[in-house]
Protein backbone atom coordinates (compact mmCIF):
# COMPACT_ATOMS: atom_id res chain seq x y z
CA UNK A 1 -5.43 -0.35 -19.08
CA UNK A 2 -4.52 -2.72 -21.79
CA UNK A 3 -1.66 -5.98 -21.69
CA UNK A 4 -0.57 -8.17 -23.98
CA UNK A 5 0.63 -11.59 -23.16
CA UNK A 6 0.78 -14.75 -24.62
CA UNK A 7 -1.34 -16.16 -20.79
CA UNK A 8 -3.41 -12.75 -20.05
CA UNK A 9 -5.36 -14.36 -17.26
CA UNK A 10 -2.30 -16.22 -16.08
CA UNK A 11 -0.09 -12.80 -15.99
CA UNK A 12 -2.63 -10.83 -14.35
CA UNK A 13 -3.12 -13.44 -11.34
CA UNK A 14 0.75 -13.27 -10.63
CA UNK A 15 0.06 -9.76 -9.56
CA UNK A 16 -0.51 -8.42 -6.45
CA UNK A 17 -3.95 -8.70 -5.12
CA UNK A 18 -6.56 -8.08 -2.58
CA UNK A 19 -6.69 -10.43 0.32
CA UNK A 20 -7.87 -8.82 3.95
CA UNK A 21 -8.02 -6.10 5.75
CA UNK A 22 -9.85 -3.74 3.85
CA UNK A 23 -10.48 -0.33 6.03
CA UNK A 24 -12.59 2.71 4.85
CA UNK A 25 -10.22 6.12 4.29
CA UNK A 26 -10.43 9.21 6.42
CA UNK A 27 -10.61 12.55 4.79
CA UNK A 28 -6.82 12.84 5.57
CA UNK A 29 -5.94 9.89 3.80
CA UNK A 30 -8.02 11.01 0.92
CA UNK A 31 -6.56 14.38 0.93
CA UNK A 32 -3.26 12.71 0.22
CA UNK A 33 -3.89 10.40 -2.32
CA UNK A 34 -5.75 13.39 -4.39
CA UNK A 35 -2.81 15.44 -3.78
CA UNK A 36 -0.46 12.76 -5.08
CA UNK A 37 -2.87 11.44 -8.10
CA UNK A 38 -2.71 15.61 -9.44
CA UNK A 39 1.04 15.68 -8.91
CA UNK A 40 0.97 12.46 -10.97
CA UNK A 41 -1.51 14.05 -13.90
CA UNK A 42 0.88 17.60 -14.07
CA UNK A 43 4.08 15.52 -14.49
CA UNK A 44 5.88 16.50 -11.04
CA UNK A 45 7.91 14.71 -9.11
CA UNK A 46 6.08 12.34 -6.54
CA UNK A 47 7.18 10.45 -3.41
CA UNK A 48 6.45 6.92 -3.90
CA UNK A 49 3.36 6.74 -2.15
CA UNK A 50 2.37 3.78 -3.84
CA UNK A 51 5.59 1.26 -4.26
CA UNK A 52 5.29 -1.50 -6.18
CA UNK A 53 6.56 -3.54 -3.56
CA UNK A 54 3.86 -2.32 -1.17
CA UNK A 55 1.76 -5.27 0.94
CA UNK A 56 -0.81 -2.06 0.68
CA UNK A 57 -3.20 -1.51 -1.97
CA UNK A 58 -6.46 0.86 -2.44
CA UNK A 59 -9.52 1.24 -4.52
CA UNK A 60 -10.95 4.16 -4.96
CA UNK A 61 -14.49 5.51 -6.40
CA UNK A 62 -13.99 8.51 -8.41
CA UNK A 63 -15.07 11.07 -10.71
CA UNK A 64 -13.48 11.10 -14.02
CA UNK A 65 -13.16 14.01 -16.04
CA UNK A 66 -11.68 14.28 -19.57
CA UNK A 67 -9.98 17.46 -21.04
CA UNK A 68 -10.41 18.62 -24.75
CA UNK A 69 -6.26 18.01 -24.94
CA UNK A 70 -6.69 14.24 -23.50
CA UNK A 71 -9.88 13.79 -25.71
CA UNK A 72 -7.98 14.49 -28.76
CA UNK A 73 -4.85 12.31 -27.57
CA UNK A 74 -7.18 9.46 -26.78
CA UNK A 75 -9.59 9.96 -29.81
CA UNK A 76 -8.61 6.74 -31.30
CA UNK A 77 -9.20 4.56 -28.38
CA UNK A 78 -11.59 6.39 -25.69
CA UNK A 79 -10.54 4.72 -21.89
CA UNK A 80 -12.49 3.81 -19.33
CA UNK A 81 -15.55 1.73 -20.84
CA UNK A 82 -18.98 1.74 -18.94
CA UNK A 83 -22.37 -0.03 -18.76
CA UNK A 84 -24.87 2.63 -19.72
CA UNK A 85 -28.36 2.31 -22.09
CA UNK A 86 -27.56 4.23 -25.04
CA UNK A 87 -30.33 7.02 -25.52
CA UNK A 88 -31.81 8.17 -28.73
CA UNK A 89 -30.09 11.75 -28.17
CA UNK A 90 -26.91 10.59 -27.80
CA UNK A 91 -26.45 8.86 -31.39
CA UNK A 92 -25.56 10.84 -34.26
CA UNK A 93 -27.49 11.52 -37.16
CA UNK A 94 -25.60 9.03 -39.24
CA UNK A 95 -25.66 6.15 -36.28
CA UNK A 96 -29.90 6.44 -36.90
CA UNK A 97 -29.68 6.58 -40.59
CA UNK A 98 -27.54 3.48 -39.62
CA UNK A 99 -30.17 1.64 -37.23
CA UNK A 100 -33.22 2.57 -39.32
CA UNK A 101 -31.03 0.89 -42.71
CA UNK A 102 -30.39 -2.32 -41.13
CA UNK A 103 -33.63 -2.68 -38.45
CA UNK A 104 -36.55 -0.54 -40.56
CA UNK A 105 -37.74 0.90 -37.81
CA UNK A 106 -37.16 3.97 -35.25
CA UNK A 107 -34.78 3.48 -32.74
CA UNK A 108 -35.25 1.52 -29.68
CA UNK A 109 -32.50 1.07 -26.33
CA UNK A 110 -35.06 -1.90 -25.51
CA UNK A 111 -33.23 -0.82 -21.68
CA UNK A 112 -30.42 -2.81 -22.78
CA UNK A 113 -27.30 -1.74 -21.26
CA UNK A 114 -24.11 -1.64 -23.70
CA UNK A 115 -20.42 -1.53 -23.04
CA UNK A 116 -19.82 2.08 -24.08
CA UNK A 117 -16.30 3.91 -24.51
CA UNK A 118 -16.82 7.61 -24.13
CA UNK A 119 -15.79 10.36 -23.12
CA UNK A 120 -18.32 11.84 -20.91
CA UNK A 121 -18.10 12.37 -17.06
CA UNK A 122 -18.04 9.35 -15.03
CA UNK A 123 -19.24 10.12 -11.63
CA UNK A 124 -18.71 7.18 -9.82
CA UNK A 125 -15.99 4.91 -11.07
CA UNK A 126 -14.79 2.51 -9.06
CA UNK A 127 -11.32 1.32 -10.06
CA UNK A 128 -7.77 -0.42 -8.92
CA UNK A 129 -5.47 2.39 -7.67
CA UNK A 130 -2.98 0.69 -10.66
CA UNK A 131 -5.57 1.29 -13.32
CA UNK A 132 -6.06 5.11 -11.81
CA UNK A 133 -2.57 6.24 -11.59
CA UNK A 134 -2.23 5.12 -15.27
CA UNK A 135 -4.99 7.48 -16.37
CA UNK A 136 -3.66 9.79 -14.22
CA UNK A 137 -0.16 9.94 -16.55
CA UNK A 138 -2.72 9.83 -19.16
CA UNK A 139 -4.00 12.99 -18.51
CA UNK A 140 -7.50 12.23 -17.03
CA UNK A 141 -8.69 14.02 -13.92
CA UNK A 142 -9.24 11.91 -11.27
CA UNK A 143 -11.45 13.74 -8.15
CA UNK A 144 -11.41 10.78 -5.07
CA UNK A 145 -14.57 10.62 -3.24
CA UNK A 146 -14.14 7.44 -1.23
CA UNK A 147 -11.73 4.60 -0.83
CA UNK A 148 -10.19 1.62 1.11
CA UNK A 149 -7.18 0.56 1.64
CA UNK A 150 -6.17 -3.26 2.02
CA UNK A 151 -3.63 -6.15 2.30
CA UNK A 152 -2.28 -7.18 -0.71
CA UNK A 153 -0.47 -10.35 -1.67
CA UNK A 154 0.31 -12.42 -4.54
CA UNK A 155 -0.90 -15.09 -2.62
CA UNK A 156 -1.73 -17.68 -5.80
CA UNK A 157 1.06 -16.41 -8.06
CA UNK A 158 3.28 -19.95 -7.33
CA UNK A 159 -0.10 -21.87 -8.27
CA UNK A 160 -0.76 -20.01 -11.77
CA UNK A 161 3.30 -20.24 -12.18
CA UNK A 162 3.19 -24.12 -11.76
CA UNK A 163 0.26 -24.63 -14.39
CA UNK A 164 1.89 -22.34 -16.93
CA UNK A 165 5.21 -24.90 -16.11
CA UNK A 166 3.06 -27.77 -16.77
CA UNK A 167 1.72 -26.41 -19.55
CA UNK A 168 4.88 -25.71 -21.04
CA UNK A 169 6.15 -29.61 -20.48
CA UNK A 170 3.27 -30.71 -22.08
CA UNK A 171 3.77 -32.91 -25.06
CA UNK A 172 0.53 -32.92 -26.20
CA UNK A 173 -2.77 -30.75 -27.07
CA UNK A 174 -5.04 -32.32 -24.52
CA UNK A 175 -2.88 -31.79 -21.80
CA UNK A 176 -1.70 -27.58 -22.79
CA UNK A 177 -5.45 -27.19 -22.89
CA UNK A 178 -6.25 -29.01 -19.36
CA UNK A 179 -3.56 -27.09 -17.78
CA UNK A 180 -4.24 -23.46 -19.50
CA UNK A 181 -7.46 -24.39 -18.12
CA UNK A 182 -6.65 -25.25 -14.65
CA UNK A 183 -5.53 -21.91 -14.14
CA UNK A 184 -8.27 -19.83 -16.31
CA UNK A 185 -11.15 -21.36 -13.77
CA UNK A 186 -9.39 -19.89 -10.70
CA UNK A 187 -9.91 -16.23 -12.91
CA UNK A 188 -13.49 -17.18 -13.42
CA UNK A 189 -14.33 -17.51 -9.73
CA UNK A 190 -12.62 -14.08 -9.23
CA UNK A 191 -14.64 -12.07 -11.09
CA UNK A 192 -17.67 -13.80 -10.00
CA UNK A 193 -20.55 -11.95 -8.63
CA UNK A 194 -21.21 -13.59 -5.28
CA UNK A 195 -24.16 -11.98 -4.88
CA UNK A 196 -25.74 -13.51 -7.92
CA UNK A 197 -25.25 -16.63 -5.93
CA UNK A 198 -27.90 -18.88 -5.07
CA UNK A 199 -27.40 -20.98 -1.81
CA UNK A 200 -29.68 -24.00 -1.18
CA UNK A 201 -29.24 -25.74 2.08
CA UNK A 202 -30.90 -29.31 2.88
């Protein structure tokens, strides 16, 4: 999924988001949120199972499938990117005349992984329930294998609201840039991998 907007980080932050409460789905509850993401992907009419209004959000890991018809819809601009190494035997012939041009040597992955848009199968993509009803209206076959609900909130939407203000009052570079700032940090720490954390106590 794709926006546009002149504060990207700031616009996304004013949404709703995870806070507490998240609880593993039964098999019931999964049953009806695969029912309702098909309805979704063969244009019927659905009860609003997911309201935008809703304190109640989900995340669900997933297997993605893409048709030949959505393929060819989406051919300019594959969705849903991935982390992979990129094999020898999945370039084309002109991608290695390509490599061997510009490096002079055979091909090599070095075990790097790449940010890869493609269509193939992804088995277990874990995504926003936002991001997967929009593929779902996309076309894209979504098959749920697990998922948790949670409390959501836009519990730091008046925060990113007052810095954009600020920002706007501004009559000067330094201080735009100090409060575009002030809000872009509290992004960083959100997508920050706790786990790579290092804790040192004294």
């Amino acid at each position: 999924m794709a926006f546009d907007a002149n504060n990207l980080y700031g616009a996304t932050m004013t949404q709703k988001m995870p806070l507490n409460n998240f609880i593993a789905l039964d098999p019931v509850e999964i049953k009806n949120h695969q029912d309702c993401f098909d309805k979704i992907r063969n244009k019927k009419d659905v009860e609003p199972l997911y309201p935008q209004e809703s304190s109640t959000g989900y995340i669900f890991c997933t297997q993605l499938r893409f048709s030949e018809e959505v393929q060819k819809k989406l051919l300019s601009y594959p969705l849903v990117p991935e982390q992979l190494i990129v094999e020898e035997n999945m370039l084309s012939e002109g991608q290695k005349k390509t490599w061997s041009k510009l490096f002079k040597q055979a091909y090599s992955s070095c075990n790097h992984k790449k940010m890869v848009n493609s269509f193939a199968t992804k088995k277990e993509y874990t995504s926003h329930f936002r991001m997967l009803i929009f593929l779902c209206q996309m076309g894209v076959e979504v098959k749920i294998l697990r998922g948790y609900s949670f409390h959501q909130t836009n519990f730091i939407s008046s925060y990113v609201k007052f810095c954009s203000n600020q920002r706007k009052e501004s009559s000067n570079a330094a201080d735009k840039d100090l409060w575009k700032l002030m809000a872009n940090i509290i992004y960083g720490k959100f997508i920050g991998k706790l786990l790579f954390f290092i804790y040192i106590y004294n």
